[in-house]
N, C-alpha and C. Protein backbone atom coordinates (compact mmCIF):
# COMPACT_ATOMS: atom_id res chain seq x y z
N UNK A 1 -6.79 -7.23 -6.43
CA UNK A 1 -6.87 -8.31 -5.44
C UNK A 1 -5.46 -8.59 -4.92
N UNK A 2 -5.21 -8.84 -4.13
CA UNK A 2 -4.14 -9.01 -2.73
C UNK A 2 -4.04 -8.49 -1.75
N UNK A 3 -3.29 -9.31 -0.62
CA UNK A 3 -2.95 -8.10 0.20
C UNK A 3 -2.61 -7.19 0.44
N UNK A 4 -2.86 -6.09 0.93
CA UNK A 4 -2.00 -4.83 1.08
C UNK A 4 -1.99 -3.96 2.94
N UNK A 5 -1.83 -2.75 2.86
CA UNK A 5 -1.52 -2.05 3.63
C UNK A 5 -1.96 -0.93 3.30
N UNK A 6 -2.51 0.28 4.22
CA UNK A 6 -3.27 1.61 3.80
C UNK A 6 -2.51 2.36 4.99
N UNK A 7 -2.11 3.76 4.52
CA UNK A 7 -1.52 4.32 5.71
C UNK A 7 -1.43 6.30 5.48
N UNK A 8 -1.78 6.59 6.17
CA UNK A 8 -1.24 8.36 6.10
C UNK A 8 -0.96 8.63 7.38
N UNK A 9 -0.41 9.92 7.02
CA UNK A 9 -0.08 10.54 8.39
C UNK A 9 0.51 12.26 7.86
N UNK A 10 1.70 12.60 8.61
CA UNK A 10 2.07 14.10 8.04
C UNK A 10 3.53 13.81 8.83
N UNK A 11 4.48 14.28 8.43
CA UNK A 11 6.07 14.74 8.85
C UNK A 11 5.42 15.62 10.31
N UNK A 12 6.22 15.19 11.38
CA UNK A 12 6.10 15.77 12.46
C UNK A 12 6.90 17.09 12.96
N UNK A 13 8.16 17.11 11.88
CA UNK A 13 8.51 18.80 12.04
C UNK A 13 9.38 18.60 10.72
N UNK A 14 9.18 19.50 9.81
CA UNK A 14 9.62 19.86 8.34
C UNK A 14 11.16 19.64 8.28
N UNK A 15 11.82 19.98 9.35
CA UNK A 15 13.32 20.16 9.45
C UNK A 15 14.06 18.69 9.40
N UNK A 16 13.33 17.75 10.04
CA UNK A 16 13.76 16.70 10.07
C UNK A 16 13.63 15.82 8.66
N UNK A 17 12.86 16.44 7.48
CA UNK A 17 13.05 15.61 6.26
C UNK A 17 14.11 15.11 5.81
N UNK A 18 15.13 16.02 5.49
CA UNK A 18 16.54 15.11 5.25
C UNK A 18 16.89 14.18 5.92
N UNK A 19 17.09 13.96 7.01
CA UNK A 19 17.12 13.17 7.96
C UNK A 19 16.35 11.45 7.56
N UNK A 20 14.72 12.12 7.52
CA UNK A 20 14.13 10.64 6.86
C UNK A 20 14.77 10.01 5.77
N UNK A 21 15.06 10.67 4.83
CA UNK A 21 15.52 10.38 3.36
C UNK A 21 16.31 9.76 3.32
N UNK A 22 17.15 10.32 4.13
CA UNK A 22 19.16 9.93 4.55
C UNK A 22 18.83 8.17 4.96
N UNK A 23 18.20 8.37 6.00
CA UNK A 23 17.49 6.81 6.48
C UNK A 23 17.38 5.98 5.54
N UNK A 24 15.77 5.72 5.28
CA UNK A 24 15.33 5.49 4.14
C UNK A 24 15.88 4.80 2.70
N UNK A 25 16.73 6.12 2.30
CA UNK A 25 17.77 5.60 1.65
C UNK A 25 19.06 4.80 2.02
N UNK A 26 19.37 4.54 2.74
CA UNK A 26 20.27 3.95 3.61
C UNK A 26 19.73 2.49 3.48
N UNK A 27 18.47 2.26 4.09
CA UNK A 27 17.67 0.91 3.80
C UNK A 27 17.64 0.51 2.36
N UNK A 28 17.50 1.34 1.61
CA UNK A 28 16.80 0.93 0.11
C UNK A 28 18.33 0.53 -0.52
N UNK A 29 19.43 1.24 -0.50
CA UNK A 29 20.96 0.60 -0.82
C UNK A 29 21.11 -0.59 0.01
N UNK A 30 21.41 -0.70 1.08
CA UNK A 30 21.70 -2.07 1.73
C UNK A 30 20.79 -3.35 1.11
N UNK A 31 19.45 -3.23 0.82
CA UNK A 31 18.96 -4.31 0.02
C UNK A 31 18.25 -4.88 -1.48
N UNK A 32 19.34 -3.07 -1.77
CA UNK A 32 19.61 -3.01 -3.76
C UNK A 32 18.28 -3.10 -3.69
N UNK A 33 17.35 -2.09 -3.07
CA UNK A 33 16.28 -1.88 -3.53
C UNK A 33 15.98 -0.28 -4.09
N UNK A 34 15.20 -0.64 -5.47
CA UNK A 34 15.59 0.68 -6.45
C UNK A 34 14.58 1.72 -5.48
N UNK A 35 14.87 3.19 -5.72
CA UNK A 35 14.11 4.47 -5.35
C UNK A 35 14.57 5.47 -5.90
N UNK A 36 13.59 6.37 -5.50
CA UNK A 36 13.76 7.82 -5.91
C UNK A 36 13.68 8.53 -4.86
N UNK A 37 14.66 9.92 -4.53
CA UNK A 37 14.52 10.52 -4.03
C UNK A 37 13.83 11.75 -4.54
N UNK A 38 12.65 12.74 -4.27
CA UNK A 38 12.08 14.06 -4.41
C UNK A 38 12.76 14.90 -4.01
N UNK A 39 12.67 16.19 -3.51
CA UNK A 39 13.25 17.14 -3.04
C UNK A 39 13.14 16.83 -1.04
N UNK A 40 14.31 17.52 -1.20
CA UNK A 40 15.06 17.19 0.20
C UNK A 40 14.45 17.83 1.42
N UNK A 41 13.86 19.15 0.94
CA UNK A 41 13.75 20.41 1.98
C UNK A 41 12.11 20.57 1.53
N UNK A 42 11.70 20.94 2.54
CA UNK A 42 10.15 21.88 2.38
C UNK A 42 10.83 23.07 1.68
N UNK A 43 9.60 23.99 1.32
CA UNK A 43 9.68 25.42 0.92
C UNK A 43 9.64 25.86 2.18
N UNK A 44 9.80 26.82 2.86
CA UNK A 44 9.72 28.14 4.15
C UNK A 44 7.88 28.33 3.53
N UNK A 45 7.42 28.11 4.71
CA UNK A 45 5.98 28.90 5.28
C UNK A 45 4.99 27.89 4.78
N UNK A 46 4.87 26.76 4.70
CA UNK A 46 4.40 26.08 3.56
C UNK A 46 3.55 24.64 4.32
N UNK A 47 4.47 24.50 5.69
CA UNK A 47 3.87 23.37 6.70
C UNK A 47 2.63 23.86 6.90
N UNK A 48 1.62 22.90 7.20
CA UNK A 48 0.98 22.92 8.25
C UNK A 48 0.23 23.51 7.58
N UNK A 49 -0.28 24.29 6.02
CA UNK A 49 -1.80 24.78 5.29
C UNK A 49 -2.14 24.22 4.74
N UNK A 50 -3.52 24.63 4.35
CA UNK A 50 -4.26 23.02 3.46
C UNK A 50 -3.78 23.79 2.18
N UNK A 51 -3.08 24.15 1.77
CA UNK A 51 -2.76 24.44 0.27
C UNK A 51 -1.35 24.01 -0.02
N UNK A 52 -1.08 23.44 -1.38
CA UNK A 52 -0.08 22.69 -1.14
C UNK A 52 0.29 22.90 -2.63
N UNK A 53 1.57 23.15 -3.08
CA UNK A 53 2.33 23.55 -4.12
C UNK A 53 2.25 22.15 -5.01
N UNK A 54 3.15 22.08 -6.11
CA UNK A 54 2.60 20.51 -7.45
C UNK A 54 3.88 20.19 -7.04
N UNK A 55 4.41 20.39 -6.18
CA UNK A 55 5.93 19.13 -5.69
C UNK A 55 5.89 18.46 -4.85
N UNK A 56 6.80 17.41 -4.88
CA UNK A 56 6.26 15.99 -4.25
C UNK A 56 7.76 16.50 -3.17
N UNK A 57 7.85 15.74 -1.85
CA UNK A 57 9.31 15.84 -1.05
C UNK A 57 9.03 14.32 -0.54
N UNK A 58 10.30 13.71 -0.31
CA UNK A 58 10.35 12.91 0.46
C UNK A 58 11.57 11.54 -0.55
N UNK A 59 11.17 10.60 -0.33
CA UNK A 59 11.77 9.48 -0.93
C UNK A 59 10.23 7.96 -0.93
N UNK A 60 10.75 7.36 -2.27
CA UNK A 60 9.71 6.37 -2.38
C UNK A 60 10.97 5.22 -3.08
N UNK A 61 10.03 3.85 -2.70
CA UNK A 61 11.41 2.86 -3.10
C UNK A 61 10.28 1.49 -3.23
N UNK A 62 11.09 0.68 -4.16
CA UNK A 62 10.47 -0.40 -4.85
C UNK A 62 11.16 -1.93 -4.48
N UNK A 63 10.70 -2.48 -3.33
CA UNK A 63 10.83 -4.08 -2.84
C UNK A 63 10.58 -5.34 -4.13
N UNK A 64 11.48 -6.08 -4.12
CA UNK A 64 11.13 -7.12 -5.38
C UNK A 64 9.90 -7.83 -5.59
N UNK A 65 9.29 -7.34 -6.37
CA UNK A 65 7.44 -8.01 -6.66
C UNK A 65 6.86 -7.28 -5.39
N UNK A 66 6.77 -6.20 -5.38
CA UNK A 66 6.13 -5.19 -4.35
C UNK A 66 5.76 -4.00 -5.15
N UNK A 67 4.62 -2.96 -4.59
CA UNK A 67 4.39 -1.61 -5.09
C UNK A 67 4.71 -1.12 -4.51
N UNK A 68 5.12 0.24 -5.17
CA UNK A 68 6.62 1.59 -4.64
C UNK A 68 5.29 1.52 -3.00
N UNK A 69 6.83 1.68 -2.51
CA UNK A 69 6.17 2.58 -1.06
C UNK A 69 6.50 4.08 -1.15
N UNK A 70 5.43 4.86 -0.82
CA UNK A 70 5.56 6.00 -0.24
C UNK A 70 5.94 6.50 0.58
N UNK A 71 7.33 7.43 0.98
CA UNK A 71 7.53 7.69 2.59
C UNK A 71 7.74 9.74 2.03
N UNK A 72 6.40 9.88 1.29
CA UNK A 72 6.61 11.61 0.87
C UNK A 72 5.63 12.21 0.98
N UNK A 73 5.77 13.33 0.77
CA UNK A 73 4.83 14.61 1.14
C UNK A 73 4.86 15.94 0.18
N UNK A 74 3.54 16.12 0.59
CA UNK A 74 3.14 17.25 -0.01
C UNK A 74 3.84 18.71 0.85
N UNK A 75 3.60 19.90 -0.27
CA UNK A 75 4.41 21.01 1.12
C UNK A 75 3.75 21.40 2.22
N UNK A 76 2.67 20.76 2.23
CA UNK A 76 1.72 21.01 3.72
C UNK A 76 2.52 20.22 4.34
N UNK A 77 3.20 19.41 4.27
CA UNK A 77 3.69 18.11 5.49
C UNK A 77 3.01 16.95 5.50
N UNK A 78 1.78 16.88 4.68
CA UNK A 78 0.85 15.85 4.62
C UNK A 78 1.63 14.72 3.83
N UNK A 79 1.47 13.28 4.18
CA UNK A 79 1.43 12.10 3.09
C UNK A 79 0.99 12.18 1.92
N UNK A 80 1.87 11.87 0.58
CA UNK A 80 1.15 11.62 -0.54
C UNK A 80 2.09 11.10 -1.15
N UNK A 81 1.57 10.78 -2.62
CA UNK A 81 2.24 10.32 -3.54
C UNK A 81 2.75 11.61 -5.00
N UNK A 82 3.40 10.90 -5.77
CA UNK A 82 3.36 11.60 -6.93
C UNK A 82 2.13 11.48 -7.84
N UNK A 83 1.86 9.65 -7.76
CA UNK A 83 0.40 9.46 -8.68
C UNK A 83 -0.39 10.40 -8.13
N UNK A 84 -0.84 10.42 -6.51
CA UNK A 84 -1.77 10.50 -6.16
C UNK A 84 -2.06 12.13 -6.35
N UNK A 85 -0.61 12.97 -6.51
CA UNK A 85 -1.30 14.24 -6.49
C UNK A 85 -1.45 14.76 -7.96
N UNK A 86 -0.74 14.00 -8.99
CA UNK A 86 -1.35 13.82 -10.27
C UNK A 86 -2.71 13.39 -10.56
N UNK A 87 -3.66 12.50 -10.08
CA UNK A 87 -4.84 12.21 -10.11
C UNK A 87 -5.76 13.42 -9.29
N UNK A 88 -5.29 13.91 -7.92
CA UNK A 88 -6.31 14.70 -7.26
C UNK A 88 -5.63 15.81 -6.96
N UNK A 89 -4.67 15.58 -7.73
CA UNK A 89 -4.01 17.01 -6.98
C UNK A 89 -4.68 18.61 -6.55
N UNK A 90 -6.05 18.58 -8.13
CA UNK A 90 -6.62 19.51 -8.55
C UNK A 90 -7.71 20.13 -8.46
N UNK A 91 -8.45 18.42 -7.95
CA UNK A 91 -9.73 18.44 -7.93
C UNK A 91 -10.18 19.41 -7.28
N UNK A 92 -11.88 20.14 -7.10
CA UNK A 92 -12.05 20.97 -6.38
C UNK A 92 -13.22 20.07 -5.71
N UNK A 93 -13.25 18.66 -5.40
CA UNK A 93 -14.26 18.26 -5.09
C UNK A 93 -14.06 17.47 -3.97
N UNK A 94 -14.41 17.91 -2.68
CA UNK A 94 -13.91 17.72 -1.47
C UNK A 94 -13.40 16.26 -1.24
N UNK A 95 -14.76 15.27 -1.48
CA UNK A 95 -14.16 13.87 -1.25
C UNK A 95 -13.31 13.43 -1.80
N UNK A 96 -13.03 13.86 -3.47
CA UNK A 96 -12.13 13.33 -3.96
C UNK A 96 -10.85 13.70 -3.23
N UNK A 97 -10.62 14.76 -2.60
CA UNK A 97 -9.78 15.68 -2.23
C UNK A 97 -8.89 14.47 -1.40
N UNK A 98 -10.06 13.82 -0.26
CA UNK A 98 -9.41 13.05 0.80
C UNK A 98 -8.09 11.87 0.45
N UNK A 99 -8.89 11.47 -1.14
CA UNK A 99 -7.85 10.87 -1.79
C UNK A 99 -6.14 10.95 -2.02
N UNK A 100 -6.05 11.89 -2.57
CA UNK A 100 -4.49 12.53 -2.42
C UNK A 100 -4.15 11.73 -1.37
N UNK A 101 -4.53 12.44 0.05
CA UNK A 101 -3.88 11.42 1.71
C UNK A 101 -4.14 9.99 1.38
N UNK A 102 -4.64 9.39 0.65
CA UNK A 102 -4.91 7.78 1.34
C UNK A 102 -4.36 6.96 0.49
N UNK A 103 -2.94 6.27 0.90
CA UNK A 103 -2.15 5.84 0.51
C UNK A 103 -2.30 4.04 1.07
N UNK A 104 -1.32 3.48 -0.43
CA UNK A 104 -1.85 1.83 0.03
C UNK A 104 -0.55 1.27 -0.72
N UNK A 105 -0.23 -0.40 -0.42
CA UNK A 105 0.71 -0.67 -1.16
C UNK A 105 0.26 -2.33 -0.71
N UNK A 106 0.53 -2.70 -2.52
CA UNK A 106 0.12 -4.37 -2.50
C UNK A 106 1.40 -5.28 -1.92
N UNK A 107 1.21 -5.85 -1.23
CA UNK A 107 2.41 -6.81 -0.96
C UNK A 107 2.43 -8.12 -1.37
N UNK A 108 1.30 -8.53 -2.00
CA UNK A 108 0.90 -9.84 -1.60
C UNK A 108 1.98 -10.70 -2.25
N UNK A 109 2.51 -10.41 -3.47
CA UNK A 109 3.82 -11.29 -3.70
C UNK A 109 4.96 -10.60 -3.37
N UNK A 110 5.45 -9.68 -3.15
CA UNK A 110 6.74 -9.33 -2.34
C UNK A 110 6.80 -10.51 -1.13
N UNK A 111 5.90 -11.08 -0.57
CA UNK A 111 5.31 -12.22 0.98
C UNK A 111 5.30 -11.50 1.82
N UNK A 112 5.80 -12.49 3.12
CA UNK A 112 5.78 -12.30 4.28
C UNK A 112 6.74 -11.52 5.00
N UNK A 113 7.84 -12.01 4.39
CA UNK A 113 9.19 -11.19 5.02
C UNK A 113 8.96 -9.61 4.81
N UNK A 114 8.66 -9.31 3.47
CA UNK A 114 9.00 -7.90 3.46
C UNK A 114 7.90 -7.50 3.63
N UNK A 115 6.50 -8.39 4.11
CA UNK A 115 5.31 -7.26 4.02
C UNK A 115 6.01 -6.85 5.60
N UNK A 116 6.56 -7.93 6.52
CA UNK A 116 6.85 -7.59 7.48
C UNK A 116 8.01 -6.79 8.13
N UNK A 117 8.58 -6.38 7.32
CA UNK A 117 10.07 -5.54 6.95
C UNK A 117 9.33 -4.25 7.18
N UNK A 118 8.36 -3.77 6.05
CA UNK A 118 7.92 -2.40 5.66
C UNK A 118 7.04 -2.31 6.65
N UNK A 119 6.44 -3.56 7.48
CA UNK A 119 5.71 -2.58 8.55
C UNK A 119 6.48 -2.09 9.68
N UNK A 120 7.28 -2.99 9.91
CA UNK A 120 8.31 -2.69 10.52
C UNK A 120 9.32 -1.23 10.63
N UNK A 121 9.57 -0.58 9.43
CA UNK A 121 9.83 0.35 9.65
C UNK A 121 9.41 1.65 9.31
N UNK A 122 7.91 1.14 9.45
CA UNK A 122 6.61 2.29 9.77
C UNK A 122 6.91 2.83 10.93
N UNK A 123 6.74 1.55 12.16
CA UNK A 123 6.84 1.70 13.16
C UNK A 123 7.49 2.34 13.41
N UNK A 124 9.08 2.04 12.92
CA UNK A 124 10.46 3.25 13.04
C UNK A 124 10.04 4.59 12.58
N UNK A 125 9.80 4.96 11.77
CA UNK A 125 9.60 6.24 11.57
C UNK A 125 8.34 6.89 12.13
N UNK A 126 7.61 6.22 12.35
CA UNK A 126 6.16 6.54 13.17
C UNK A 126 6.95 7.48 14.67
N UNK A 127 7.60 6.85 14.93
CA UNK A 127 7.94 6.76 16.69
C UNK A 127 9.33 8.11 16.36
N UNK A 128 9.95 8.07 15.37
CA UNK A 128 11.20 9.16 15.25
C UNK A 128 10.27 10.23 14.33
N UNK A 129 9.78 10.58 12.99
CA UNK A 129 9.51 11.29 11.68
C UNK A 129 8.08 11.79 12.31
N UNK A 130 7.39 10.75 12.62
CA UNK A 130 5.92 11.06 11.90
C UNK A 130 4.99 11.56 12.95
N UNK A 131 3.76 11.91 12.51
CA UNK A 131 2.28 12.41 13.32
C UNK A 131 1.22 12.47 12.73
N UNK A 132 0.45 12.10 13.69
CA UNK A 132 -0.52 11.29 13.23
C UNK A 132 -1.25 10.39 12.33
N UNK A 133 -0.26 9.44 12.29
CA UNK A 133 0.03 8.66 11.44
C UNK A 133 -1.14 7.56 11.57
N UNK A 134 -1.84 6.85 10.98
CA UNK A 134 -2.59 5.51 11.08
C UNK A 134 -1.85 4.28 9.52
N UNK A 135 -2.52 3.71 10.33
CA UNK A 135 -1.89 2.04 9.59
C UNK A 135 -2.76 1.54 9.14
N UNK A 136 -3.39 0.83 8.39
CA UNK A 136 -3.96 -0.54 8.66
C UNK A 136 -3.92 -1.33 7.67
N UNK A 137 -3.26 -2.40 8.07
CA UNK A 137 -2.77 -3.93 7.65
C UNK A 137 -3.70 -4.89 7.44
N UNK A 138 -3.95 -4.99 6.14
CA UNK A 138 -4.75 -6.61 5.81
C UNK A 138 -4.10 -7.80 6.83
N UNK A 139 -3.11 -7.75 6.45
CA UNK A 139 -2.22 -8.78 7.41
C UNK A 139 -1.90 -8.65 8.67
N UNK A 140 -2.96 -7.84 9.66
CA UNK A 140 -2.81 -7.40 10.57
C UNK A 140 -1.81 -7.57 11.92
N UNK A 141 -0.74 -7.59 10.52
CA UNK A 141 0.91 -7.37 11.43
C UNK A 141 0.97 -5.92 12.51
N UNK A 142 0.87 -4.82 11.75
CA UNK A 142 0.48 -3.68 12.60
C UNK A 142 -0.03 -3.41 13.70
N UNK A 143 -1.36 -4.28 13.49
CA UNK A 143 -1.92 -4.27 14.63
C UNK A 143 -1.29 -5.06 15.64
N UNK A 144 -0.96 -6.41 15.41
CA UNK A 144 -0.91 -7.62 16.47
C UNK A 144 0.37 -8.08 16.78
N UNK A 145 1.54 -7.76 15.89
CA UNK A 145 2.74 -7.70 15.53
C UNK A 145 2.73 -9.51 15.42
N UNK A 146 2.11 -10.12 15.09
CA UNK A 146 1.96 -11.45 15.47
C UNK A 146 2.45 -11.83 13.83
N UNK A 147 3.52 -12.79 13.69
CA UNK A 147 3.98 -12.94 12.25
C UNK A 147 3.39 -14.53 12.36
N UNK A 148 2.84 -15.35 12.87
CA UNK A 148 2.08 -16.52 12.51
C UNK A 148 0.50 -16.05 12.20
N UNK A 149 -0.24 -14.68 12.68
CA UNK A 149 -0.92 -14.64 11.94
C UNK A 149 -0.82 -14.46 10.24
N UNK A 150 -0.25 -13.06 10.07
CA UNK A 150 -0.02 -12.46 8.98
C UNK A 150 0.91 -13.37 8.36
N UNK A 151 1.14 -14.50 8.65
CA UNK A 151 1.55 -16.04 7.44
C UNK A 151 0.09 -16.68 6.92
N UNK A 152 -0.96 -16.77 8.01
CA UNK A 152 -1.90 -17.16 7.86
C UNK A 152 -2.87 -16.42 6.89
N UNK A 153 -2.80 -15.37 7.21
CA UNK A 153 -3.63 -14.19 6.10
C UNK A 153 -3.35 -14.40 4.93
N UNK A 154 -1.91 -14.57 4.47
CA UNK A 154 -1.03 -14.57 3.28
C UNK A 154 -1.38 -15.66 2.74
N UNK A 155 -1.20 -16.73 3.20
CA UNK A 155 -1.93 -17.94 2.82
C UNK A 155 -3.21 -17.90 2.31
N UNK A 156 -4.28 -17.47 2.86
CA UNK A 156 -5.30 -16.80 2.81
C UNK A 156 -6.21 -16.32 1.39
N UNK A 157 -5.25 -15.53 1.30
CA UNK A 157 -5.10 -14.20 0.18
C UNK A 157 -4.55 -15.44 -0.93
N UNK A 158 -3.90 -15.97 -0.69
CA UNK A 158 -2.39 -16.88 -2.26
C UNK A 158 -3.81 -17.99 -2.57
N UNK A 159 -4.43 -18.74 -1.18
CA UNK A 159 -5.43 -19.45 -1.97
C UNK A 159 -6.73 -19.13 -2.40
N UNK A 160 -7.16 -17.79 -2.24
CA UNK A 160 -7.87 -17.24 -3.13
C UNK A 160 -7.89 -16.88 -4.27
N UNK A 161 -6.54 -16.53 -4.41
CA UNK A 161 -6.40 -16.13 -5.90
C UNK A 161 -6.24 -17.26 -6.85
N UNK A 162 -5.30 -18.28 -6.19
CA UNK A 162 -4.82 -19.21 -6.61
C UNK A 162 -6.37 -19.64 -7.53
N UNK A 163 -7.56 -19.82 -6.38
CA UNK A 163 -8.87 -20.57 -6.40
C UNK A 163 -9.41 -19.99 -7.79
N UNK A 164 -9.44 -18.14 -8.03
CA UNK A 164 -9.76 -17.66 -9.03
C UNK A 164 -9.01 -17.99 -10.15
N UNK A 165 -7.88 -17.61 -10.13
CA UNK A 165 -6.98 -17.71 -11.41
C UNK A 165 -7.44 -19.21 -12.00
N UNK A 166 -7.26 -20.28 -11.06
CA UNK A 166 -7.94 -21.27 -11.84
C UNK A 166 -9.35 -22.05 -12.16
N UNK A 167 -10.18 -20.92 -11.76
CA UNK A 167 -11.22 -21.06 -11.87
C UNK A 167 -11.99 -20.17 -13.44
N UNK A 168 -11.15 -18.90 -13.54
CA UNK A 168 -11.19 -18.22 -14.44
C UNK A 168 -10.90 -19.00 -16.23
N UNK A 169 -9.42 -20.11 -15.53
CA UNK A 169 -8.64 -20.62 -16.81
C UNK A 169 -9.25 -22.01 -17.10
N UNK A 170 -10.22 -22.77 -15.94
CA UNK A 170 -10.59 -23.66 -16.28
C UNK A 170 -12.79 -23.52 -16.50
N UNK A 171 -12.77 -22.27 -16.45
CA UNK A 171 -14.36 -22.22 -16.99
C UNK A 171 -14.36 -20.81 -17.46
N UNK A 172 -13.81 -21.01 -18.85
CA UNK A 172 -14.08 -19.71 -19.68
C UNK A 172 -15.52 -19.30 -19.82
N UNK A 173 -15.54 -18.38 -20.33
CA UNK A 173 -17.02 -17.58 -20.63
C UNK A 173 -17.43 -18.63 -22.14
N UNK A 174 -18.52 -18.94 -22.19
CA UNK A 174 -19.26 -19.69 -23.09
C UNK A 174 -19.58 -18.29 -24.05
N UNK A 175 -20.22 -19.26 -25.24
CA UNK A 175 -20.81 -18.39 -26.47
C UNK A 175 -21.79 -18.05 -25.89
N UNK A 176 -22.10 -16.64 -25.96
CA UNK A 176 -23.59 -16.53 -25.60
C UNK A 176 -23.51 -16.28 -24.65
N UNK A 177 -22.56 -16.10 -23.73
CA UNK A 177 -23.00 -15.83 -22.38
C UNK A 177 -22.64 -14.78 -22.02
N UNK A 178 -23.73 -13.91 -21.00
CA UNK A 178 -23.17 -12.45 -21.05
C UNK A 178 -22.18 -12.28 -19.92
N UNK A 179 -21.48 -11.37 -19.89
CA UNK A 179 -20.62 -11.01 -18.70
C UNK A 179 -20.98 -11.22 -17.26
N UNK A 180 -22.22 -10.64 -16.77
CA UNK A 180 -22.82 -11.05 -15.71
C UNK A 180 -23.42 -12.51 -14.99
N UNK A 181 -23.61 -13.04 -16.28
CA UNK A 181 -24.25 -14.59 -16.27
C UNK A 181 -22.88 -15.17 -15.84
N UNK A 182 -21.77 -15.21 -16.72
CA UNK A 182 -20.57 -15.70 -16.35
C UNK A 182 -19.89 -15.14 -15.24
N UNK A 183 -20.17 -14.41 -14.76
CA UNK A 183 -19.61 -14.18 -13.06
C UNK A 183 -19.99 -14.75 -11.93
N UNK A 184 -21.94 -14.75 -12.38
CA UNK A 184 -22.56 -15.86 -11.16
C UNK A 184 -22.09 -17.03 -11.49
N UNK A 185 -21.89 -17.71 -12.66
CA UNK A 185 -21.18 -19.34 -12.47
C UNK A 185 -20.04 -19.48 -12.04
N UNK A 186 -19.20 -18.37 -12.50
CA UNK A 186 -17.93 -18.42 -12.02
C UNK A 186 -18.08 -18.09 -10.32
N UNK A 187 -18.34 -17.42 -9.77
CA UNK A 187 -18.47 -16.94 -8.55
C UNK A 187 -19.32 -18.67 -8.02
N UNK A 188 -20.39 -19.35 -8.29
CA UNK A 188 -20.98 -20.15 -7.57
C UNK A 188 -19.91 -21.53 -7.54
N UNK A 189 -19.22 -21.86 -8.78
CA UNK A 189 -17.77 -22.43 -8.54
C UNK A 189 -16.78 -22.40 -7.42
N UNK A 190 -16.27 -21.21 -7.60
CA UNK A 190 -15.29 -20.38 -6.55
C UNK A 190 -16.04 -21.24 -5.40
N UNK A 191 -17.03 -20.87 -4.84
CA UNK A 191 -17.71 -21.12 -3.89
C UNK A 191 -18.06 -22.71 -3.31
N UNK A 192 -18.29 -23.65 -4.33
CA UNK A 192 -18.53 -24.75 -4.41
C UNK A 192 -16.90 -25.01 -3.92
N UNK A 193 -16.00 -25.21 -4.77
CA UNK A 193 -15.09 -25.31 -4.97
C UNK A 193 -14.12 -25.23 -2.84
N UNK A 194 -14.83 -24.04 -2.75
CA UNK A 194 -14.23 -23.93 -1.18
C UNK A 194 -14.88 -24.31 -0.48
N UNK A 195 -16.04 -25.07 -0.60
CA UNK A 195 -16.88 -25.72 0.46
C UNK A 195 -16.55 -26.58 0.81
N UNK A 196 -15.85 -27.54 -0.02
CA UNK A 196 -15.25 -28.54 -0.62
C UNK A 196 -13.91 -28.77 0.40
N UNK A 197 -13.45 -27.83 -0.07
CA UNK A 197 -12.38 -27.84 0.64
C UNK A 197 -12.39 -27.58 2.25
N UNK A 198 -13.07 -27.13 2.41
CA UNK A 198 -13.12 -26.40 4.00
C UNK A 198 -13.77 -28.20 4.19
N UNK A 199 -14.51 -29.04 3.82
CA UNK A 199 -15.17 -30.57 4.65
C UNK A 199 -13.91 -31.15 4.65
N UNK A 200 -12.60 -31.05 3.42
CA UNK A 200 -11.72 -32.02 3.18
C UNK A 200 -11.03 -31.81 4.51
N UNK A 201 -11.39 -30.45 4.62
CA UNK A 201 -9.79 -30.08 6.17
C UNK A 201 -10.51 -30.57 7.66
């Protein structure tokens, strides 16, 4: 649960990887934010097939109370992660396959600033690095570039959880009660609870 962001795409010409990295990294020092760099270079002959070697290229970097972003690739040129090609790297089972590409990152406590930072220089590399790239933003900064929405979303998202977390700590599961039973009370709470609130406003 939180907000996040979902995004793939592929490096728009192999040669220019160093280049991203150099960037990238450039950002992640200026705001002592930790990363890793992968390997620098594609292999020769390697863009552009659906078969793709067990090395990761690119650079990934970690915002304070944020999940690593991904800005790497597989040797096809495609988006991925390291988890992700550890989990599917292997599979021979098509849908799972799609997985590997579909990349996401929670922001919801990193906030506003940096959810709006990192979309921000999507955009940058979208428009210099990347192809065919898609976005899409819970906080539909991406889309609307509108930062009084995506305050509003955030808000959103903080009093939902907020609503659970203390809904969870103030109506534990009873003796006897099975898991499912205690989700509909808990869930008809939650619910009560915001009805409530939505007459107060």
């Amino acid at each position: 649960m939180g907000l996040s962001f979902h995004y793939n795409g592929r490096i728009a010409d192999p040669v220019s990887l160093p280049g991203l990295i150099e960037e990238v990294e450039d950002i992640a020092k200026a705001f002592n934010w930790k990363y890793f760099v992968f390997d620098r270079q594609f292999p020769e002959n390697t863009y552009g097939k659906a078969d793709y070697n067990q090395n990761i290229y690119g650079i990934c970097f970690t915002p304070p109370n944020c999940e690593t972003v991904d800005v790497c690739f597989l040797s096809n040129g495609r988006m991925s992660s390291l988890s992700h090609l550890q989990f599917w790297g292997k599979t021979d089972v098509q849908a799972e396959r799609e997985y590997l590409y579909m990349l996401s990152v929670k922001t919801q406590y990193a906030g506003v600033e940096t959810h709006q930072f990192i979309i921000q220089l999507f955009r940058y590399l979208d428009k210099k690095y990347l192809a065919d790239f898609t976005m899409s933003d819970e906080g539909e900064y991406w889309e609307t570039n509108d930062k009084t929405l995506l305050e509003t979303i955030f808000k959103t998202y903080t009093d939902l959880i907020n609503g659970f977390a203390s809904a969870i700590e103030n109506y534990p599961i009873q003796s006897g009660e099975n898991i499912e039973s205690y989700f509909e009370r808990l869930m008809k709470q939650i619910n009560d609870m915001k009805k409530l609130g939505d007459k107060l406003d």
